[in-house]
Structure formats: structure tokens, C-alpha cells
Protein backbone atom coordinates (compact mmCIF):
# COMPACT_ATOMS: atom_id res chain seq x y z
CA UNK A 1 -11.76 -1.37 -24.53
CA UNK A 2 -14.10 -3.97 -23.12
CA UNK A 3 -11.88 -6.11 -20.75
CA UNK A 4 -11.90 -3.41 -17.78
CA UNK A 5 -15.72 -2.49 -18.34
CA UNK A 6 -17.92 -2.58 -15.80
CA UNK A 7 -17.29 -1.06 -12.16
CA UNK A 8 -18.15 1.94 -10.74
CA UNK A 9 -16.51 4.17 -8.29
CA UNK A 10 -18.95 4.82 -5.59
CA UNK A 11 -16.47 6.78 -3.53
CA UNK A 12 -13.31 7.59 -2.10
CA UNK A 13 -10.91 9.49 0.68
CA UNK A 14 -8.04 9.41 2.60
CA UNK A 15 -8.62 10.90 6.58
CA UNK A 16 -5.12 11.28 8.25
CA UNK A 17 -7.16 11.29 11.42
CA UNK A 18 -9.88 8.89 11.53
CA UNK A 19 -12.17 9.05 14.20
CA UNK A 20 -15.30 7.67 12.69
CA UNK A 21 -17.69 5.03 13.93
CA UNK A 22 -18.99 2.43 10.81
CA UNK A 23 -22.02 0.27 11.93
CA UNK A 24 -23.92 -0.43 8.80
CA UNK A 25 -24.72 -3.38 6.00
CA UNK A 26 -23.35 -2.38 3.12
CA UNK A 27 -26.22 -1.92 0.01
CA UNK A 28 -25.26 -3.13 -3.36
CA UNK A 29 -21.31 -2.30 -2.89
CA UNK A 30 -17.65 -3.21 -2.07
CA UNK A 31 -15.22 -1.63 -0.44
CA UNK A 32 -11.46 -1.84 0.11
CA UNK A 33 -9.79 -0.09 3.39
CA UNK A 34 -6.57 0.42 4.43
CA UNK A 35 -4.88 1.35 7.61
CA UNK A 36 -1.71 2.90 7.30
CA UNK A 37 -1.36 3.86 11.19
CA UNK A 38 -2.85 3.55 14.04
CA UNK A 39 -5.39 1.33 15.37
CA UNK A 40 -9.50 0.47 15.92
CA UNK A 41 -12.01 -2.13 16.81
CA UNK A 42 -13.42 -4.22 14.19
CA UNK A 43 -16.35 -6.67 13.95
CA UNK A 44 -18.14 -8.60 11.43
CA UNK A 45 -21.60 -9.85 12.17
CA UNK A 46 -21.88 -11.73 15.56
CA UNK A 47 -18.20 -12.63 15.79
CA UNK A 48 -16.54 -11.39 18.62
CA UNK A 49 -14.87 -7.83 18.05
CA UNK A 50 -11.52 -7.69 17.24
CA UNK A 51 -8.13 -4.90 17.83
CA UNK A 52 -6.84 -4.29 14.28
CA UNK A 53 -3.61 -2.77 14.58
CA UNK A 54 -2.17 -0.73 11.54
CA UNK A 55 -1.27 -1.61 8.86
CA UNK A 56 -4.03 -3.65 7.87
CA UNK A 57 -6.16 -3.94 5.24
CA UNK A 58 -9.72 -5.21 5.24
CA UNK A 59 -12.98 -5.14 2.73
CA UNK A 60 -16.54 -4.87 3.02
CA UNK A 61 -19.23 -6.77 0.81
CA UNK A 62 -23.32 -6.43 0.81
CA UNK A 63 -25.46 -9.03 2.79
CA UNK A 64 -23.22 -8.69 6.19
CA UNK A 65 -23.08 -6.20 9.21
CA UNK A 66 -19.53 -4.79 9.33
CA UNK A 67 -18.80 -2.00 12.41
CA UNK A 68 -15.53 -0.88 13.33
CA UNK A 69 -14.44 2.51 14.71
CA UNK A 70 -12.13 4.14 17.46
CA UNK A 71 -10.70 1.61 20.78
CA UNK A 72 -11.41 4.77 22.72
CA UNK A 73 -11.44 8.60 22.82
CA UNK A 74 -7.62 8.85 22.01
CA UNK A 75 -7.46 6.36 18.98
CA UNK A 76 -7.20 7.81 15.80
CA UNK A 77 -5.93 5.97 12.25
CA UNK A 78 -4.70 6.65 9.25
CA UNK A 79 -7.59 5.67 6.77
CA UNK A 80 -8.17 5.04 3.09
CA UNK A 81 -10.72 3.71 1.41
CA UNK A 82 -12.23 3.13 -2.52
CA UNK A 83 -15.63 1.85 -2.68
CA UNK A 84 -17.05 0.51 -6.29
CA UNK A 85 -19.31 -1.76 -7.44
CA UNK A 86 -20.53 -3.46 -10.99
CA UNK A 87 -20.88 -6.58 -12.73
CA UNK A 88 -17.06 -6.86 -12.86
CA UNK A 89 -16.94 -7.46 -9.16
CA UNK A 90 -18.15 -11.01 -9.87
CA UNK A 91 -14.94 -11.56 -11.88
CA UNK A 92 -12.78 -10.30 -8.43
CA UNK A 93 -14.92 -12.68 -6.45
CA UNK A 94 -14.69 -15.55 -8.82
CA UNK A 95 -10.99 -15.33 -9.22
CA UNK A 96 -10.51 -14.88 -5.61
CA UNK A 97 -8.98 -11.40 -5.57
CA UNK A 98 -11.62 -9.89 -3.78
CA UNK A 99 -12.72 -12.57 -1.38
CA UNK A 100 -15.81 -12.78 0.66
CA UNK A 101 -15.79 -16.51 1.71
CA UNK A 102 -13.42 -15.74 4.24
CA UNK A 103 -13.97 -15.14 8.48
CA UNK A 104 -11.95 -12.80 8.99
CA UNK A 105 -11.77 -10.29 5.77
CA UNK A 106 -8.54 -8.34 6.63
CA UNK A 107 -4.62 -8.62 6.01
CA UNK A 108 -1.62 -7.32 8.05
CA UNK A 109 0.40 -5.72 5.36
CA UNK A 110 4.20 -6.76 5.76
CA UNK A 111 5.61 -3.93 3.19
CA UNK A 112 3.12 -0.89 4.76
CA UNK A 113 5.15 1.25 2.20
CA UNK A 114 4.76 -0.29 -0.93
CA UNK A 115 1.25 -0.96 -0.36
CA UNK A 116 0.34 2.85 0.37
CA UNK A 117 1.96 4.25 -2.02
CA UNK A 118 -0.01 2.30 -4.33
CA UNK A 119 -3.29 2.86 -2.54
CA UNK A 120 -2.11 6.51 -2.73
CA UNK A 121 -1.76 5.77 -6.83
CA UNK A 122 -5.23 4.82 -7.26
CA UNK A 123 -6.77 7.34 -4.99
CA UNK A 124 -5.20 10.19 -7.22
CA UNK A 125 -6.03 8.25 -10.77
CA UNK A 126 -9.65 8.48 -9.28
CA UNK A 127 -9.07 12.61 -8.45
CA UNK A 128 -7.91 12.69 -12.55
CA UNK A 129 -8.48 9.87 -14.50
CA UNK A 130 -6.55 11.05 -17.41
CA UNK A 131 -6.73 7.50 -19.09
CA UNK A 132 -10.39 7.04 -18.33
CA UNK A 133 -11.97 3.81 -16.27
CA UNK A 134 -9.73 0.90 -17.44
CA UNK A 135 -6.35 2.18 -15.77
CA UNK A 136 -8.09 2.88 -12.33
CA UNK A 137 -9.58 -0.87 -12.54
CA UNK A 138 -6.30 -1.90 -14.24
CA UNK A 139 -4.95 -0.27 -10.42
CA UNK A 140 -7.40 -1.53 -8.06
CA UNK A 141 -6.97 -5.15 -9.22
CA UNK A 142 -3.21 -4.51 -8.54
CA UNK A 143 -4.29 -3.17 -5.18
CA UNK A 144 -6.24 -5.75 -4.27
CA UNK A 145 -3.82 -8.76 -5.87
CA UNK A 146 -1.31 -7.33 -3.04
CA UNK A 147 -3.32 -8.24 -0.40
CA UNK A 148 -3.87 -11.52 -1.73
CA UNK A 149 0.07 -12.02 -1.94
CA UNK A 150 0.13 -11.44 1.88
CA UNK A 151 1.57 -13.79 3.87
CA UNK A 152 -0.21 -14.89 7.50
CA UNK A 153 2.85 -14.24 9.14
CA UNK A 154 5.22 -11.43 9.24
CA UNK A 155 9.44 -11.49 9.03
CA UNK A 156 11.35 -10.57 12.33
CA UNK A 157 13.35 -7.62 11.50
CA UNK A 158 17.05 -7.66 12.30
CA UNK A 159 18.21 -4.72 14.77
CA UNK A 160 20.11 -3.31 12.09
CA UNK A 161 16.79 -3.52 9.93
CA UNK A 162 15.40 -1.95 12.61
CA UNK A 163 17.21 0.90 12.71
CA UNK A 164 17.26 1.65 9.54
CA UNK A 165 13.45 1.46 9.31
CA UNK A 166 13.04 4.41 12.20
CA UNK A 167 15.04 6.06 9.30
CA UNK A 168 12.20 5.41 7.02
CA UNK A 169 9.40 6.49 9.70
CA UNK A 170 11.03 9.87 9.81
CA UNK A 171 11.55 10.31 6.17
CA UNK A 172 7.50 9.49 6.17
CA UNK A 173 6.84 11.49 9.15
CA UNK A 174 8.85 15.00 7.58
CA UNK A 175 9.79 14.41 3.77
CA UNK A 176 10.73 18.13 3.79
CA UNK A 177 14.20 17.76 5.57
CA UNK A 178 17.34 18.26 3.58
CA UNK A 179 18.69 14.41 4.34
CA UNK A 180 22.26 13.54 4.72
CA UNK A 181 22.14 9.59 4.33
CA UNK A 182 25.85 9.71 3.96
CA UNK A 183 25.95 11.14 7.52
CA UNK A 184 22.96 8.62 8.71
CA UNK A 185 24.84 5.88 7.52
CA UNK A 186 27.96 6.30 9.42
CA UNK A 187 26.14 7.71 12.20
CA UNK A 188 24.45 4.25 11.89
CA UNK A 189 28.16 2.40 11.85
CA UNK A 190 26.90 0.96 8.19
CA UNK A 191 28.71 1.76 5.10
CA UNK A 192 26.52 3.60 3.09
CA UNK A 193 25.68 0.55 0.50
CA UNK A 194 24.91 -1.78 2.68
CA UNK A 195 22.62 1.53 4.53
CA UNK A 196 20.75 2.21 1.10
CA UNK A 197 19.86 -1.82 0.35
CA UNK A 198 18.50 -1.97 3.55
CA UNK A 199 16.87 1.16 2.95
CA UNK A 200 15.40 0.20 -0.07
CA UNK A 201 14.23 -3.39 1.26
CA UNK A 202 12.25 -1.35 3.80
CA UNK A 203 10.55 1.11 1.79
CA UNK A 204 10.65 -0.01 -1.78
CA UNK A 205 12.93 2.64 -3.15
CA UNK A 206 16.24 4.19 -2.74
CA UNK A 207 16.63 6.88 -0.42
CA UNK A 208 16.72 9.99 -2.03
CA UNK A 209 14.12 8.68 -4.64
CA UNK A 210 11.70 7.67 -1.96
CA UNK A 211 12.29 11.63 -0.27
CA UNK A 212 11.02 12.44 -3.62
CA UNK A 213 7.77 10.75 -3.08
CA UNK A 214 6.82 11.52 -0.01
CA UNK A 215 7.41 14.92 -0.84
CA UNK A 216 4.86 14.52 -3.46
CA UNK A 217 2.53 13.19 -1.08
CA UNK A 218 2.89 15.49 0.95
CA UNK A 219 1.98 18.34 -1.50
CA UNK A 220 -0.65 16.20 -3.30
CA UNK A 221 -2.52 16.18 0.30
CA UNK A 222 -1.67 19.58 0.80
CA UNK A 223 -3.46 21.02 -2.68
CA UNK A 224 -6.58 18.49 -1.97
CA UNK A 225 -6.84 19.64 1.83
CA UNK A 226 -5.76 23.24 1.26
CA UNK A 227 -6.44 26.47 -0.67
CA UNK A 228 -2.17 27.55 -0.07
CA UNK A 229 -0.72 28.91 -2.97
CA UNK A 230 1.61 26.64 -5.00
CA UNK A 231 4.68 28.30 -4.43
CA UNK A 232 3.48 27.72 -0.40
CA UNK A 233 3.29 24.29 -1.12
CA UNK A 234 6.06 23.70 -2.67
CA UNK A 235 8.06 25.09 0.15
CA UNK A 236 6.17 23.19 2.71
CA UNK A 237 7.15 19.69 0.82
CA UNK A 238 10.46 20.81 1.03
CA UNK A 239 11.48 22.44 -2.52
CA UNK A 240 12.89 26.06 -3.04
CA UNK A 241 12.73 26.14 -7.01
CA UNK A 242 8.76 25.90 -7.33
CA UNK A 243 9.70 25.03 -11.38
CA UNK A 244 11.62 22.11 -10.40
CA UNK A 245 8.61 20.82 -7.75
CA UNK A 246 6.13 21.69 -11.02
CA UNK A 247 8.54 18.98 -13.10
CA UNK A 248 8.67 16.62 -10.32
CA UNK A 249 5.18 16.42 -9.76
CA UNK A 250 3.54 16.57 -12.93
CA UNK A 251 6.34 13.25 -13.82
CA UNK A 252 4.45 11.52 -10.76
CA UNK A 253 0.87 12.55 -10.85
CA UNK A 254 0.94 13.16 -15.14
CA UNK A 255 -0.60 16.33 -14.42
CA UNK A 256 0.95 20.03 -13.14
CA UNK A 257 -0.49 20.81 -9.39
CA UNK A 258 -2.85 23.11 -10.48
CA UNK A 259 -4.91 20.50 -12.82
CA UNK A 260 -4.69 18.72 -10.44
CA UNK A 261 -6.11 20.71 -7.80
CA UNK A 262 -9.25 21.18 -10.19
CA UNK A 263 -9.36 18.12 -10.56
CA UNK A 264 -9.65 16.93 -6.84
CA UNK A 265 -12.55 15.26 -5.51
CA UNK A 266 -13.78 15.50 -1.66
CA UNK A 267 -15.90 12.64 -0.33
């Protein structure tokens, strides 16, 4: 298949803990970064430096001087990138998904959920590209067409909204609890419908489907970060019957952990 030719991946990671300093042109590549928390200084050529505050996402491009790093010695973010490069980049920049004209080359992300979890996507298609090149371009385009849906402005939450998405933070924050969103719910004085569209406005899915997920993530990091067993694993993400986890992840990664273990790649 010719139509996705023509990039190539020139690296890739996810650091729960940033804490490094960029100062550098960028040779003969692009790059795509994402903040999911946190926050950091950011600067592009002489302009004045700027506080990014997560989540954000902002790209790099040859030819200019980008630096951005840590506000000071207690910042830290939550950082992704995918860096690539090839003569199908000119299509990106032509069609405007992957813009360069622009001052200020970042994008508050309104729906920080959605857009990880597909930044998460790509980053393990890239770890085991079962499919070969054209699905991981086929995702990155995706990737980067969300940013260009952003809007410059973001939607006041309501405070039921609100509280609802402190749910969401903690689901994030320790997918591994045994949830009663029943009990939430009317803990929350909202009928449980009315809880779970909220719920899924917020973070994209349905409650117990999006425990699910970060679950996943949780033991995708875990067997790319970690030599633990897979039964260890399994029990840290929050699942007793290691064959069920096995099922549940191979559905959402296509392969079984240990492939994909083998399969990781560290930056």
C-alpha cells in the first residue's frame, strides 16, 4: 500500500515524570508532544517564554530553536512524545494538519482523556506494529487531526460536571480499585444515569469500560517499565484471574502481555 508510504519513526517515549531541559534546533525532523499533567516553560526562538500548563500539546519542526523544560526544581510533567520524519510530512504541512506557519505551535486539549488515550494508542502500535507502517501513520494523522479540531477556548464545567470529573481523576489516578459507581452516584445525590452520561462526556467512555482501560494502561506501563512477573502485574492493575487480564489485554493491545513485553521499545 502506497498511500501511507513515506515517514519514519525517529523515536518515541512516555516519562511519567519529566524533568528534562530541551534547548536545541531540531535536524531534519518533527515532533509531536503532549502534556498530560503538570506544567513547564516553553519558548520558541526569540519570543518571550511562555507557562504551558497541562494538558497541552505542542510540535517541533527543523529550521527553529525550540527550549522548554521544568518552571523550577519541583515541576515535573507528564510527557509523551513521537518524533518522525519523511517526504510524507510535506503532505501534513500542506494540508495543514501539522502546521508550522503558526506563533505559537501548541493546543490546550479540552477532552485530556480522549486525546491520551489515543496518544497512548499510537505509542504502543509503535512498541508492535503488528499491521506494519500504514496503521501507525493511519494513527498519527488521527493524532494530530485532534489537535487541529481544538477549539481556542475551553467550556466552563458545571459543578455537577465538576464533581463528577474528580471521579474521573481518581479512576486515572488508581484504576485498580473495585468501584461502586452505584454508591458514587448517590453519594453524589445523582441518579446513576444521569452520573454515567456525565461520566462518559468527561472521559469518553462509560464507567466501568473506561476502569478497564486504565487498567490496561496501567499494566502496559508496568511490563515496559518493569521486569514483575505477569501474574504481579495483573494484580497490581487490579485483576485476580490473571486469564481474564490475558483476554482483556490482548482484545486492547492485539497482542498477549508477554509479546508484548518483547516487543517493547525504550528510547
Amino acid at each position: 500500500m502506497e498511500y501511507f508510504d513515506n515517514i519514519e519513526w525517529v523515536g518515541f517515549n512516555h516519562s511519567e515524570q519529566c524533568t528534562a531541559l530541551v534547548d536545541k534546533v531540531f535536524p531534519d525532523y518533527y515532533v509531536i508532544m503532549y502534556a498530560h499533567t503538570g506544567k513547564f516553560f516553553w519558548q520558541l526562538d526569540n519570543q518571550n517564554p511562555l507557562i504551558l500548563e497541562a494538558p497541552v500539546a505542542w510540535w517541533a519542526y527543523p529550521d527553529h530553536h525550540f527550549k522548554f523544560g521544568m518552571v523550577d526544581d519541583n515541576t515535573i510533567w507528564d510527557h509523551r512524545f513521537i518524533s518522525f520524519r519523511g517526504s510524507r510530512v510535506d503532505a501534513l504541512i500542506r494540508g495543514g494538519l501539522f502546521d508550522i506557519t503558526t506563533a505559537r505551535p501548541f493546543k490546550p486539549i479540552s477532552n485530556a482523556i480522549q486525546f491520551c488515550d489515543k496518544f497512548d494508542e499510537l505509542l504502543a502500535y509503535l512498541e508492535a506494529p503488528l499491521w506494519g507502517n500504514s496503521r501507525a501513520i493511519h494513527l498519527l494523522e488521527g493524532l494530530l487531526l485532534l489537535t487541529q479540531e481544538e477549539q481556542p477556548f475551553k467550556r466552563q464545567f458545571s459543578p455537577t460536571e465538576k464533581k463528577v470529573k474528580v471521579v474521573v481523576e481518581q479512576v486515572k489516578k488508581n484504576p485498580e480499585v473495585a468501584y461502586d459507581f452505584h454508591e458514587i452516584s448517590h453519594q453524589l445525590q445523582l441518579s446513576y444515569t444521569h452520573f454515567r452520561r456525565i461520566f462518559k462526556m468527561m472521559s469518553g467512555y462509560p464507567p466501568s469500560q473506561f476502569v478497564i482501560r486504565m487498567r490496561m494502561k496501567t499494566a502496559a506501563n508496568l511490563l515496559r517499565q518493569s521486569e514483575l512477573g505477569i501474574k504481579e502485574i495483573s494484580s497490581r492493575a487490579g485483576f485476580d484471574d490473571i486469564y481474564y487480564f490475558s483476554k482483556m489485554f490482548k482484545q486492547t493491545y492485539k497482542l498477549p502481555p508477554g509479546q508484548f513485553r518483547k516487543g517493547a521499545v525504550n528510547v
